[in-house]
N, C-alpha and C. Protein backbone atom coordinates (compact mmCIF):
# COMPACT_ATOMS: atom_id res chain seq x y z
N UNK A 1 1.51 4.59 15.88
CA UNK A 1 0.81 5.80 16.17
C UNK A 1 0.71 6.01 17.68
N UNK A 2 0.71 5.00 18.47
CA UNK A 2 0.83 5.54 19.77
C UNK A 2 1.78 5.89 20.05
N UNK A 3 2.98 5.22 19.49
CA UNK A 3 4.28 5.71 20.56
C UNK A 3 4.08 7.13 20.18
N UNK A 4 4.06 7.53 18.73
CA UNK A 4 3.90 9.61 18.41
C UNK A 4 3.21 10.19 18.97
N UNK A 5 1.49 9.30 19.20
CA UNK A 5 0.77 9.84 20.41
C UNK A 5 1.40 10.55 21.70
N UNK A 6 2.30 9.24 22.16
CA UNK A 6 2.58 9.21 23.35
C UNK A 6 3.68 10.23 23.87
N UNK A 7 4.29 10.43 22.81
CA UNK A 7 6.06 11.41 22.57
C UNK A 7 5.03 12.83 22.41
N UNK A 8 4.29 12.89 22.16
CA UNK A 8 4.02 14.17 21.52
C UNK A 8 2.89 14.85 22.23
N UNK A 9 2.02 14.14 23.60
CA UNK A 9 1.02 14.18 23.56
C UNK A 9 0.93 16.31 24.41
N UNK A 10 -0.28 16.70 24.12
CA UNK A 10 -0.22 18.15 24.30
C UNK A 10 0.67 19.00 23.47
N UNK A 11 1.35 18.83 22.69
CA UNK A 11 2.29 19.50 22.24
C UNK A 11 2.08 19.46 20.64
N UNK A 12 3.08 20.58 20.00
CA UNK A 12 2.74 20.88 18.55
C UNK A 12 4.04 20.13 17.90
N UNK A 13 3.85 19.64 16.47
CA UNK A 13 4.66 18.39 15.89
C UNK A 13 4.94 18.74 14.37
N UNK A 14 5.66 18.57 14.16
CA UNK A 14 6.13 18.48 12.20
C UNK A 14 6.10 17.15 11.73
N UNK A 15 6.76 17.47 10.57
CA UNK A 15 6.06 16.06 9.51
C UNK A 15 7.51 14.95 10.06
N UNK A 16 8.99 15.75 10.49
CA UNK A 16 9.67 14.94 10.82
C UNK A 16 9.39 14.07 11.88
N UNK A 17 8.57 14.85 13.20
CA UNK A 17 8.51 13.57 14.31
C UNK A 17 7.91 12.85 14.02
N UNK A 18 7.00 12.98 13.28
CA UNK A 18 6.75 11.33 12.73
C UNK A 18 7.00 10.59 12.04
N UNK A 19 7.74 10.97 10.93
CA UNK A 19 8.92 9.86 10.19
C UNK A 19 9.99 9.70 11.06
N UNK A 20 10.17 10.57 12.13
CA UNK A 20 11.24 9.69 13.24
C UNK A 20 10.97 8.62 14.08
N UNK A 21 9.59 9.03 14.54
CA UNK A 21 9.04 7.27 15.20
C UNK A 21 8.55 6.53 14.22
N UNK A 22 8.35 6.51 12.70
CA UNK A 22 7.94 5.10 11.78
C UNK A 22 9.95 5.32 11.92
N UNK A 23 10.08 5.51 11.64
CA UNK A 23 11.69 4.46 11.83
C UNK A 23 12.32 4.11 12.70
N UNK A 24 11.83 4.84 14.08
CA UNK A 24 12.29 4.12 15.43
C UNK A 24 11.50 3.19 15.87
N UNK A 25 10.05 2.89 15.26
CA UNK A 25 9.43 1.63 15.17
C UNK A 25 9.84 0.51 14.02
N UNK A 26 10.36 1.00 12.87
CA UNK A 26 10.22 -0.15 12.54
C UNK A 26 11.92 -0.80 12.57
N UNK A 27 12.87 -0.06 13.02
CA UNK A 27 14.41 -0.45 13.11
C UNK A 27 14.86 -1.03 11.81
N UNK A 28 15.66 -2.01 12.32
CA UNK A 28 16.74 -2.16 11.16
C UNK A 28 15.63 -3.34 10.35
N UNK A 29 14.57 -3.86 10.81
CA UNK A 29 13.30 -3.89 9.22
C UNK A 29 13.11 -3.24 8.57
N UNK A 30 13.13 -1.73 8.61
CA UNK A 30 13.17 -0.89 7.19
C UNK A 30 14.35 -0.79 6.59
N UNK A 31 15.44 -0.93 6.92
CA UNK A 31 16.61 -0.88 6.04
C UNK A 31 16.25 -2.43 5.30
N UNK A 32 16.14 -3.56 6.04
CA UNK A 32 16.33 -4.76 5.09
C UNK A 32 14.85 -4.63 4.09
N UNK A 33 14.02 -4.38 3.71
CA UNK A 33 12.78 -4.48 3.65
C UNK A 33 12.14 -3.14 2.26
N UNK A 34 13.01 -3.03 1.44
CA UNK A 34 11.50 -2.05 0.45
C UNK A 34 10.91 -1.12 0.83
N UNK A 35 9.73 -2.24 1.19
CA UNK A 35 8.56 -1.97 1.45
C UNK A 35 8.29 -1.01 2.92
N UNK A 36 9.10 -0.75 3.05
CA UNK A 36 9.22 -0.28 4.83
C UNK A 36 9.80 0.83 5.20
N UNK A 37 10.49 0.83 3.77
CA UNK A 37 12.12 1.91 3.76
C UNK A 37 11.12 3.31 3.85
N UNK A 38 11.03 3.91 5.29
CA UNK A 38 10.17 5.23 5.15
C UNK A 38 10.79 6.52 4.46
N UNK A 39 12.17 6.56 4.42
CA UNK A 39 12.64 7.52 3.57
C UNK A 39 12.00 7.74 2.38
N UNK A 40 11.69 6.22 1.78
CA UNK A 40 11.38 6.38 0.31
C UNK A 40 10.03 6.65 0.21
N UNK A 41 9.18 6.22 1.08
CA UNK A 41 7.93 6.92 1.34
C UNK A 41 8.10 8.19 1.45
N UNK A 42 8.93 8.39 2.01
CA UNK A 42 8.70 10.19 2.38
C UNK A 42 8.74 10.50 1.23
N UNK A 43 9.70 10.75 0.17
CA UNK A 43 10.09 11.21 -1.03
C UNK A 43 9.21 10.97 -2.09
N UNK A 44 8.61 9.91 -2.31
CA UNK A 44 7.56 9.21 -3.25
C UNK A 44 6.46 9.92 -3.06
N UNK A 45 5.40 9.60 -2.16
CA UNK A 45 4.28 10.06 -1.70
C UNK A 45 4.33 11.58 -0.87
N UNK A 46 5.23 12.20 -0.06
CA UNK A 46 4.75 13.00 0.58
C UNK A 46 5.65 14.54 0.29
N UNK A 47 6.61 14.29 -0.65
CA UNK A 47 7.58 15.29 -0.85
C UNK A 47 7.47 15.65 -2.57
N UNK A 48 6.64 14.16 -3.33
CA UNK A 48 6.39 14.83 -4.75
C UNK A 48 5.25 15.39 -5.10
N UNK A 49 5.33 16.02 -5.94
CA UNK A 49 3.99 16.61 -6.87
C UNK A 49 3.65 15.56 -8.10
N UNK A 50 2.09 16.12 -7.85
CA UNK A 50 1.76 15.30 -9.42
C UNK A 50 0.86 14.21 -8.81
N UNK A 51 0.20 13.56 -9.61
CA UNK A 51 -1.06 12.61 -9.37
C UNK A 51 -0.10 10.87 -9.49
N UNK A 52 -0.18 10.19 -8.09
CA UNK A 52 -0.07 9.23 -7.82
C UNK A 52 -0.25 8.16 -9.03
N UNK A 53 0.50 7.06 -9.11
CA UNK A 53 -0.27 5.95 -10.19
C UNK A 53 0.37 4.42 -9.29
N UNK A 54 -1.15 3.94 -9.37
CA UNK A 54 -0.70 2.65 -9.19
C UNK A 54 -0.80 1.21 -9.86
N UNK A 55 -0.01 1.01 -10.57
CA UNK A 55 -0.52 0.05 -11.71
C UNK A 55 -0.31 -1.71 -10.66
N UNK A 56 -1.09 -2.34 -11.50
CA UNK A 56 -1.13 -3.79 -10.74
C UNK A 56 -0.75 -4.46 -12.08
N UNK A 57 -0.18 -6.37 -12.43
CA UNK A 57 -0.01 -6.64 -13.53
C UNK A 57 -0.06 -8.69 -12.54
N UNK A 58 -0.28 -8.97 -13.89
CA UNK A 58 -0.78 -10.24 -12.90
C UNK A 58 -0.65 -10.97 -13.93
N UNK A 59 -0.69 -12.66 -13.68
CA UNK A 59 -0.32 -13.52 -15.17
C UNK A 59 -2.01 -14.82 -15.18
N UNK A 60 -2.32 -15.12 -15.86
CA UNK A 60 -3.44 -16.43 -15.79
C UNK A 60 -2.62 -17.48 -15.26
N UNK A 61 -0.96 -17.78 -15.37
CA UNK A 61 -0.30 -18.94 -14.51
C UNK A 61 -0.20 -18.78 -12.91
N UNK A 62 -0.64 -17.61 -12.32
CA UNK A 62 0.05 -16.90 -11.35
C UNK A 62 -0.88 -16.83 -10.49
N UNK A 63 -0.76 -16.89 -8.94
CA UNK A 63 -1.59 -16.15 -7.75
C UNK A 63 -1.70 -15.02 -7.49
N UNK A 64 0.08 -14.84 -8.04
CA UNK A 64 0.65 -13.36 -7.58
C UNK A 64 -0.24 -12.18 -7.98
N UNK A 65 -0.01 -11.03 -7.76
CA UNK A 65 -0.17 -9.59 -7.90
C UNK A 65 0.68 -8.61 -7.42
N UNK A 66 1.12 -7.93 -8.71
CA UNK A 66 2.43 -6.91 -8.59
C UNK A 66 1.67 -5.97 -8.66
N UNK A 67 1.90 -4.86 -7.58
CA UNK A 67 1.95 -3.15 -7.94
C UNK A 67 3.06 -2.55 -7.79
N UNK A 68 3.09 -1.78 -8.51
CA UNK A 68 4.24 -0.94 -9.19
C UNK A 68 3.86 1.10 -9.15
């Protein structure tokens, strides 16, 4: 958020300059990485309609916790 701060400061902005600095911050970690990949954020959360779901699923053998 600062660097967009910083690129942008006084001036008027769209939804792209700032999915251009989350990917010029996070580099070639969002390509290897899921969780990071902001494209797919964009598309998921900010480009669909319809009510969000986030399910979690977990085992009694397990530490883990999946959301999905």
């Amino acid at each position: 958020m600062k660097l967009y701060f910083k690129k942008h400061a006084w001036g008027n902005t769209e939804l792209r300059d700032l999915i251009d600095v989350m990917v010029e911050t996070l580099g070639e970690s969002g390509k290897e990485h899921p969780a990071l990949d902001i494209s797919r954020f964009q598309k998921d959360w900010l480009e669909s309609a319809g009510t969000n779901c986030v399910r979690a699923s977990w085992s009694k053998d397990s530490t883990e916790v999946l959301f999905t």
